[in-house]
Protein backbone atom coordinates (compact mmCIF):
# COMPACT_ATOMS: atom_id res chain seq x y z
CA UNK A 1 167.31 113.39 91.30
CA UNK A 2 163.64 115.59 91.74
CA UNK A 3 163.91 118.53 93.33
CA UNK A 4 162.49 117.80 96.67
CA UNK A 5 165.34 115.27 96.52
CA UNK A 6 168.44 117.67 95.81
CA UNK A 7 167.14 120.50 98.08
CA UNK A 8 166.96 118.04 101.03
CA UNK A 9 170.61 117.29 100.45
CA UNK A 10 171.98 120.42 99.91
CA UNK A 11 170.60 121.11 102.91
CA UNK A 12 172.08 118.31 104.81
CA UNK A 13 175.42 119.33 102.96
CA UNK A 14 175.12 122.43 104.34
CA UNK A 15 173.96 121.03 107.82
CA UNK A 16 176.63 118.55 108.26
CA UNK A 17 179.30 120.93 107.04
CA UNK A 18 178.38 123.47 109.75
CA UNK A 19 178.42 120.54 112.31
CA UNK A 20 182.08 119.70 111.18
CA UNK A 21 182.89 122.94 111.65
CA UNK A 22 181.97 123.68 114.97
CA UNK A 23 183.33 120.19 115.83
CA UNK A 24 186.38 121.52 114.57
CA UNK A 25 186.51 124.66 116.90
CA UNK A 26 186.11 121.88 119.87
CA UNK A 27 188.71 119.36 118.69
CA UNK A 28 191.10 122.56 118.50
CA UNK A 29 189.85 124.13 122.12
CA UNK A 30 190.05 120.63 123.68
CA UNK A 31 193.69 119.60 121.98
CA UNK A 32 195.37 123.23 122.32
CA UNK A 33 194.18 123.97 125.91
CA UNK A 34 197.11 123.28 128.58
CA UNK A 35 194.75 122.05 130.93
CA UNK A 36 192.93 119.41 128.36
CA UNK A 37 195.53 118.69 125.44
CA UNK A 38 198.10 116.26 125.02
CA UNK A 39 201.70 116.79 125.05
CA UNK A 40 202.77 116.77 121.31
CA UNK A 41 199.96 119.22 120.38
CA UNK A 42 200.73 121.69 123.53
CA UNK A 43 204.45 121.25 122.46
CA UNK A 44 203.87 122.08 118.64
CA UNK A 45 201.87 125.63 119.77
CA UNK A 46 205.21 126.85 120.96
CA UNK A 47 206.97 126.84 117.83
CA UNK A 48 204.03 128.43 115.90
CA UNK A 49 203.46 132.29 115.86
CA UNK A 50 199.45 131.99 115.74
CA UNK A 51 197.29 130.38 118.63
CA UNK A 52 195.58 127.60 116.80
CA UNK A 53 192.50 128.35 118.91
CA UNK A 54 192.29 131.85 117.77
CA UNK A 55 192.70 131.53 114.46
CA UNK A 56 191.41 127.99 113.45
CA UNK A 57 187.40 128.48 112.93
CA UNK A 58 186.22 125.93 110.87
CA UNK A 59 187.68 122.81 109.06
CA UNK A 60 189.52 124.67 106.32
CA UNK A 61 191.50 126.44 108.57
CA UNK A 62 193.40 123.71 109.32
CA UNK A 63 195.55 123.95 106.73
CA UNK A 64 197.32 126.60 108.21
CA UNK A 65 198.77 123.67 110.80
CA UNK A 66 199.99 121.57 107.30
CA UNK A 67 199.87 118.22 106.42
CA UNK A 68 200.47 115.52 109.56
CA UNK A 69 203.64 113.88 109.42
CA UNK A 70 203.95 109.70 109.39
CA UNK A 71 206.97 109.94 111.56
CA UNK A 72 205.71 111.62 114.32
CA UNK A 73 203.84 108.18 115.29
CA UNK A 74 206.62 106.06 114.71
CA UNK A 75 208.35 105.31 118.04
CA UNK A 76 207.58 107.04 121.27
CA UNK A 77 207.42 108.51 124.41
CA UNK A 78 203.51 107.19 123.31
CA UNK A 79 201.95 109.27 126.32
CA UNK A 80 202.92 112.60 124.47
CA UNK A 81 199.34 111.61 122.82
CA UNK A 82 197.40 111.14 125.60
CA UNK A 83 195.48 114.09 126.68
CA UNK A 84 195.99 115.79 129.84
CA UNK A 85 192.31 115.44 130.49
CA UNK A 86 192.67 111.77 130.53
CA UNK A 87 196.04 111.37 131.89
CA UNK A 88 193.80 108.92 134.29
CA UNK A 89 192.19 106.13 132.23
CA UNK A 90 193.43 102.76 131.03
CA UNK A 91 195.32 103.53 127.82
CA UNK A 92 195.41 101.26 124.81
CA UNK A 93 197.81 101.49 122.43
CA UNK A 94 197.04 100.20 118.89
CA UNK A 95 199.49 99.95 116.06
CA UNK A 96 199.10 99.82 112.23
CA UNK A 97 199.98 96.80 109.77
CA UNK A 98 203.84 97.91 109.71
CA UNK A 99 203.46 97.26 105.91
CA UNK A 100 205.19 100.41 105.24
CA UNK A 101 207.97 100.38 107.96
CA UNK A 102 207.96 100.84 111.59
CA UNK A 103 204.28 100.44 112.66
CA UNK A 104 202.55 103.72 113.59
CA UNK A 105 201.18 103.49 117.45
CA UNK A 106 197.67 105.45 118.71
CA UNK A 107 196.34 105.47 121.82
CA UNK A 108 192.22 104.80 122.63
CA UNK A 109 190.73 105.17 125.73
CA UNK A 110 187.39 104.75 124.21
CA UNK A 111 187.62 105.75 120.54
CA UNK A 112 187.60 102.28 119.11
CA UNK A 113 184.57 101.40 121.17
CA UNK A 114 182.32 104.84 119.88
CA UNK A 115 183.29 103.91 116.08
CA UNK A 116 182.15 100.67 116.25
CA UNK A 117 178.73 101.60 118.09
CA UNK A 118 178.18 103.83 115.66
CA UNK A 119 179.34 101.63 112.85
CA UNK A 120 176.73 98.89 114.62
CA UNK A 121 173.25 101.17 114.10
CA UNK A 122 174.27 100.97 110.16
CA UNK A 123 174.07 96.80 110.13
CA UNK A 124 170.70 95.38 109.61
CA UNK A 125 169.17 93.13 112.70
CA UNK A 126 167.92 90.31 109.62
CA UNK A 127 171.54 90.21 108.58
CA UNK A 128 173.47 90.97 112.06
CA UNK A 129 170.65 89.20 114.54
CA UNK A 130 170.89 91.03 118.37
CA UNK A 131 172.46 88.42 120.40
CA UNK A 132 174.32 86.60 117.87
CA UNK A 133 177.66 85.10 118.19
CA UNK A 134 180.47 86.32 116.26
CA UNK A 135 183.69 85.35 114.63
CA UNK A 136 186.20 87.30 114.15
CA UNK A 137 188.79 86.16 111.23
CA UNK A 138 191.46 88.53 110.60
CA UNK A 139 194.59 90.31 112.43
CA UNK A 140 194.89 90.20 115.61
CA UNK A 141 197.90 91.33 117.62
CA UNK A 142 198.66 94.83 118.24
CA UNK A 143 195.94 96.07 115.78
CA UNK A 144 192.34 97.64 117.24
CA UNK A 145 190.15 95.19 115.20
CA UNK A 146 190.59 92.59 117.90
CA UNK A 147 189.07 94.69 120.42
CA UNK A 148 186.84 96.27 117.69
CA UNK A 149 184.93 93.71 116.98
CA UNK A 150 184.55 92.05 120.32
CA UNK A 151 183.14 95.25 121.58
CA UNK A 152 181.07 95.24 118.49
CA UNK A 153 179.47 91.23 119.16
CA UNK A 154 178.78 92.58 122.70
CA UNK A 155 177.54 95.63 121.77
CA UNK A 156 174.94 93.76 119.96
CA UNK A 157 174.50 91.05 122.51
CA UNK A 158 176.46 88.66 121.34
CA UNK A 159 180.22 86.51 122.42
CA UNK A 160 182.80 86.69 120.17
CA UNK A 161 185.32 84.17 119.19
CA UNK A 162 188.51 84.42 117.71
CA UNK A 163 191.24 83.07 115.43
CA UNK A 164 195.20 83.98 116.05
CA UNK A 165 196.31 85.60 113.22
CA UNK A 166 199.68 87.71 112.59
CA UNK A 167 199.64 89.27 109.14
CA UNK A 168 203.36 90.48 109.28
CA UNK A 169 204.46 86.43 109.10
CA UNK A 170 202.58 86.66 106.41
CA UNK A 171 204.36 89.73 104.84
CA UNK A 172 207.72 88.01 105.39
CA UNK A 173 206.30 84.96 103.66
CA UNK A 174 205.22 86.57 100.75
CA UNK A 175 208.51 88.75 100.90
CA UNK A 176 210.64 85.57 100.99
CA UNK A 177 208.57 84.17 98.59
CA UNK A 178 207.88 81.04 100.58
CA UNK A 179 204.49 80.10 99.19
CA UNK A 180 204.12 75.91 100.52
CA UNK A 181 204.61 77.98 104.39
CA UNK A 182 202.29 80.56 102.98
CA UNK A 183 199.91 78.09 102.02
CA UNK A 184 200.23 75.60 105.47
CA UNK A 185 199.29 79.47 107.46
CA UNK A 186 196.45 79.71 105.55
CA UNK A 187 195.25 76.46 106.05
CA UNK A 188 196.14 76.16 110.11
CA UNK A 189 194.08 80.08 109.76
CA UNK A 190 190.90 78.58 108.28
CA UNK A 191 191.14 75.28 109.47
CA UNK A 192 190.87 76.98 113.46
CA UNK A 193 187.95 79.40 112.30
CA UNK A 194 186.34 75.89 110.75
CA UNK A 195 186.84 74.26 113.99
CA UNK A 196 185.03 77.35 115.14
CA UNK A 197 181.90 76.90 112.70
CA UNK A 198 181.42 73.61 113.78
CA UNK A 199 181.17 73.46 117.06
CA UNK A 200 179.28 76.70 118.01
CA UNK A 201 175.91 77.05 116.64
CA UNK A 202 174.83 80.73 117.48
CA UNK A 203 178.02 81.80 115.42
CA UNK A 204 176.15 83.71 112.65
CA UNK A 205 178.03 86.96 111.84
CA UNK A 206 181.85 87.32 110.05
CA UNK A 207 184.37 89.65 110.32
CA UNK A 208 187.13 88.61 107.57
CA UNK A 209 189.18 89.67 104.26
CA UNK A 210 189.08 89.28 101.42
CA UNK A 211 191.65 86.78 100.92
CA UNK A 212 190.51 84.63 104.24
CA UNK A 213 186.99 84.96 102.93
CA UNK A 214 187.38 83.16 99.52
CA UNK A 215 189.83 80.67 101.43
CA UNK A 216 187.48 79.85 103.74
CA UNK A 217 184.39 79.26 101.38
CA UNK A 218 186.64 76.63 99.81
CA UNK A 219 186.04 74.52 102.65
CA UNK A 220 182.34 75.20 103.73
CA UNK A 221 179.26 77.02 102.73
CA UNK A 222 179.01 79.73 105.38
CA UNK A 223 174.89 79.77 104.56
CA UNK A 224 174.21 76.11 106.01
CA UNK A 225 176.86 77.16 108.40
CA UNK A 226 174.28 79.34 110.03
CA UNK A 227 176.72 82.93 108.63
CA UNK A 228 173.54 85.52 108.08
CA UNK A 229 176.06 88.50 107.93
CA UNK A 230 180.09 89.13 106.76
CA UNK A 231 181.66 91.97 107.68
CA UNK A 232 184.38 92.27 105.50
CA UNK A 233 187.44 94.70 105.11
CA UNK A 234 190.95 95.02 103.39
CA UNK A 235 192.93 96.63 100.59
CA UNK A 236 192.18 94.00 98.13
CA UNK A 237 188.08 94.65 98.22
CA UNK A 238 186.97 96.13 95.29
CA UNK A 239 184.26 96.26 92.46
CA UNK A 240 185.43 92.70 91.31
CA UNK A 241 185.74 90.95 94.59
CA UNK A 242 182.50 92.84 95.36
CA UNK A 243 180.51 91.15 92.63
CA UNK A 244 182.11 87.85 93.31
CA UNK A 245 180.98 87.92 96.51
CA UNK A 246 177.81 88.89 96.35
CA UNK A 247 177.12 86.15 93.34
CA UNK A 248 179.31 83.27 94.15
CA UNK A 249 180.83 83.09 97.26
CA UNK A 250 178.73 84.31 99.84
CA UNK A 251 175.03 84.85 97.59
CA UNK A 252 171.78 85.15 99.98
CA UNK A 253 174.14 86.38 102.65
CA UNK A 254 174.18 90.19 103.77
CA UNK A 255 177.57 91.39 102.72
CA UNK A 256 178.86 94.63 104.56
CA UNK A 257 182.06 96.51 102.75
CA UNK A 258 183.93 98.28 104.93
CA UNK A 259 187.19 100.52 104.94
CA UNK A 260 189.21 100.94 108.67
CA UNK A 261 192.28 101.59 110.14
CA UNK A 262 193.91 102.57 113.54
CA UNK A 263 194.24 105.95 112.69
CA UNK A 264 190.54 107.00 111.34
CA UNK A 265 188.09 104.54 112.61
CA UNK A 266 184.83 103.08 110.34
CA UNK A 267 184.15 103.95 107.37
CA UNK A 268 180.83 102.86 105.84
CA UNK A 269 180.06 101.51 102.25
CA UNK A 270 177.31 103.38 100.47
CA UNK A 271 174.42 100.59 100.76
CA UNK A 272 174.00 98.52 98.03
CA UNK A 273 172.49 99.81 94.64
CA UNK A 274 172.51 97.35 91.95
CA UNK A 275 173.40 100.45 89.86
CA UNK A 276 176.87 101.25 90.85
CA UNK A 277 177.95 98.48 89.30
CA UNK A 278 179.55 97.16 92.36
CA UNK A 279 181.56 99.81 92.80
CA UNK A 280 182.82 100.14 96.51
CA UNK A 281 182.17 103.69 97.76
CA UNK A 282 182.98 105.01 101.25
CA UNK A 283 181.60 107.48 104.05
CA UNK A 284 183.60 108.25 106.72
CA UNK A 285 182.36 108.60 110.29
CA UNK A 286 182.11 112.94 110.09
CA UNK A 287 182.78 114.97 111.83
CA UNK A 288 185.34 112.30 113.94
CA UNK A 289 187.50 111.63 110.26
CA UNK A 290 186.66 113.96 107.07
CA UNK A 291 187.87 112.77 103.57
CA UNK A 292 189.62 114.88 100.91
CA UNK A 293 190.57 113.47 97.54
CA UNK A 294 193.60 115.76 96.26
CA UNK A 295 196.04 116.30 93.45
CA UNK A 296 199.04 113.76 94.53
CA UNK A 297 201.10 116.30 92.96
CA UNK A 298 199.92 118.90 94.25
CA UNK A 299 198.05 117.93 98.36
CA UNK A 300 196.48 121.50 99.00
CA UNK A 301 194.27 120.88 95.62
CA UNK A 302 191.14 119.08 95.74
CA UNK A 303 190.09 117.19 92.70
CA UNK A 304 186.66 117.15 91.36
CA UNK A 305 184.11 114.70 91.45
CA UNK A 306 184.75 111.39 89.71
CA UNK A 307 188.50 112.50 89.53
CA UNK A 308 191.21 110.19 91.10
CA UNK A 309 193.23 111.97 94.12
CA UNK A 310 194.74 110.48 96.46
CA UNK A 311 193.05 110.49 100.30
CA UNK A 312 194.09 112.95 102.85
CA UNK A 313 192.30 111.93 106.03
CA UNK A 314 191.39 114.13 109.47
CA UNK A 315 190.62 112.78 112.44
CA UNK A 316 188.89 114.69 114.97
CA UNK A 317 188.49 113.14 117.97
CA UNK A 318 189.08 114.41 121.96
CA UNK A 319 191.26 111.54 121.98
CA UNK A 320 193.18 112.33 118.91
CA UNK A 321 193.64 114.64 116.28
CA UNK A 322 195.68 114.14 113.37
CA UNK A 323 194.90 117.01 110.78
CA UNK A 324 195.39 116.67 106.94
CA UNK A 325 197.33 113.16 107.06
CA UNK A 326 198.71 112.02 103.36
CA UNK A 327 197.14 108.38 103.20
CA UNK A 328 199.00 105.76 101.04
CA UNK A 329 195.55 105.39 99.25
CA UNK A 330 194.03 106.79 96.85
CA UNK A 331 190.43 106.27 94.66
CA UNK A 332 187.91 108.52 93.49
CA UNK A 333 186.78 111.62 94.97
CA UNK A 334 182.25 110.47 95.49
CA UNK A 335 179.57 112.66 95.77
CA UNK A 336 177.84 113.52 99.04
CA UNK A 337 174.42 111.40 99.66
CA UNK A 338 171.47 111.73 101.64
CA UNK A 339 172.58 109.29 104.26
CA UNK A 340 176.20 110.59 104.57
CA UNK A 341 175.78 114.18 103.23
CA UNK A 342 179.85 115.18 103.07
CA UNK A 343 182.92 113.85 100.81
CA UNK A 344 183.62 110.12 100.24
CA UNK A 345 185.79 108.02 97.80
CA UNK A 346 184.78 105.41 95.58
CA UNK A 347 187.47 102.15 94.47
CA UNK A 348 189.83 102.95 97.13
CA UNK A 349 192.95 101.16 96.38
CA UNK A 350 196.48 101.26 97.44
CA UNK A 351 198.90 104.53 95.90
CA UNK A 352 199.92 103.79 92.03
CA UNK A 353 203.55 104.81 92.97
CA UNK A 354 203.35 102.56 95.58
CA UNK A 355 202.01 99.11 94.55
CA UNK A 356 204.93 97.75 93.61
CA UNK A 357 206.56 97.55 97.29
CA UNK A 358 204.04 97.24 99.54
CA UNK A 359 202.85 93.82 101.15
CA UNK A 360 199.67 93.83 101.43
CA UNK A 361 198.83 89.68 102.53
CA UNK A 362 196.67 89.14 104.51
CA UNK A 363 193.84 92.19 103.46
């Protein structure tokens, strides 16, 4: 890198790292004031001898609150989230794959709908044309993406249409080990977004996994379909998949990596450069979610660059704030870069100690 080069980012490291901090100091005012903050956060102050807003100044400091527990969004009252400030808006409530138990629950009021604006000024208008039509081929249900992308196709100008799809049949399938009813669902799944194809013409941009992706190329070539873009998320996307991809499956179109979930948001791939070797490598939305790759033996050590950690994500929004959370991921820890000057994580892939019994299907 020449100089001019690393100066300018260490200066946007430094920039974007004051940002998150004063972000910070807001989240913490907004979710610890009685008149603003939710329930569960207001409730939690009691039982601590510090005020969170007098003490917390900056990012770090929120260690002193430790690490966010899963349980606490398994099962309800759900409105202990909801913040006092906007104890008056339509509530959604999204849940999480349920892969690992009872399905976590969050509520958005608008959340869902700022990511994926944001999310929208990274796609490029030759690959993602304004007015567009959309289809979007992946869970539906409870999750946000339903919503997600919908907002995102109108966002952008465009209608978009949709396929039924409930990934935790699919779990029990695969659990069960029933793979001719595995195999029927996946063909009634792409045979419906086919249907789709065919008999809308302004349909040129894809949301989909991995799996549904290469199942669905089986059947049609999603260039002469009119597909200019695919958006295209899941555990199973990585450096292979990646390549494949971009040289069989999909070649000529513009293919978008991307890592989400209920709980963070967006977060964006690092834009293609042939020299990565295809590795996937992710930037999330700061200061609304902040990365940290740690020791998985020891969370309150980060590793170094290049090392493998696993991912403890924040997310700072008005809306919610869930400090220091112990994701079932891990990959490893990236370097900042000039478009996305904080922490990311490269290969992101599902916990080593936990492979073994988790159901991924669908992603």
């Amino acid at each position: 890198m020449h100089i001019a080069s690393a100066s300018k980012l260490t200066a946007s490291i430094k920039s974007a790292r004051e940002q998150l901090d004063t972000h910070v100091r807001e989240i913490i005012e907004w979710h610890f004031d009685p008149e603003t903050g939710c329930q569960f956060w207001l409730d939690f102050a009691k039982e601590l001898d510090f005020d969170p807003r007098k003490e917390i100044g900056g990012y770090d400091d929120l260690k002193i609150l430790g690490h966010f527990e899963d349980h606490w969004l398994r099962g309800g009252p759900v409105r202990k989230w909801v913040p006092k400030a906007f104890a008056n808006e339509p509530v959604y409530v999204f849940e999480t794959g349920g892969s690992t138990g009872v399905p976590k629950t969050r509520i958005n009021i608008k959340d869902f709908q700022t990511d994926y604006e944001l999310f929208s000024a990274t796609l490029s208008d030759e690959g993602f044309p304004k007015r567009a039509d959309w289809l979007m081929l992946g869970p539906t249900g409870p999750r946000r993406l339903r919503l997600a992308i919908e907002h995102l196709a109108q966002f952008r100008g465009g209608i978009s249409f949709f396929v039924d799809l409930d990934p935790r049949w699919v779990n029990k399938l695969i659990k069960r080990g029933a793979h001719q009813e595995l195999e029927l669902y996946k063909e009634h799944v792409v045979g419906q977004a086919l249907n789709v194809l065919r008999a809308h013409d302004n349909v040129q941009c894809l949301f989909t996994t991995p799996k549904l992706l290469e199942a669905l190329c089986e059947k049609i070539n999603l260039a002469k379909a009119g597909i200019k873009g695919i958006f295209c998320g899941g555990t199973e996307m990585n450096a292979q998949f990646h390549r494949f991809a971009r040289e069989e499956l999909v070649p000529g179109i513009d293919f978008v990596p991307t890592y989400g979930n209920t709980l963070m948001g967006l977060a964006v791939n690092k834009p293609f450069d042939p020299a990565d070797n295809y590795a996937i490598i992710y930037y999330p939305p700061s200061p609304r979610a902040v990365f940290e790759i740690v020791n998985p033996e020891n969370p309150e050590e980060t590793v170094d660059y290049g090392q493998t950690g696993r991912v403890v994500l924040t997310t700072l929004t008005k809306e919610f704030f869930m400090p220091r959370f112990l994701e079932r991921d891990e990959g490893e820890r990236a370097e900042p870069i000039v478009p996305y000057p904080w922490d990311g994580v490269m290969n992101l892939r599902l916990l080593s100690s936990l492979q073994e019994s988790v159901v991924v299907g669908v992603y």
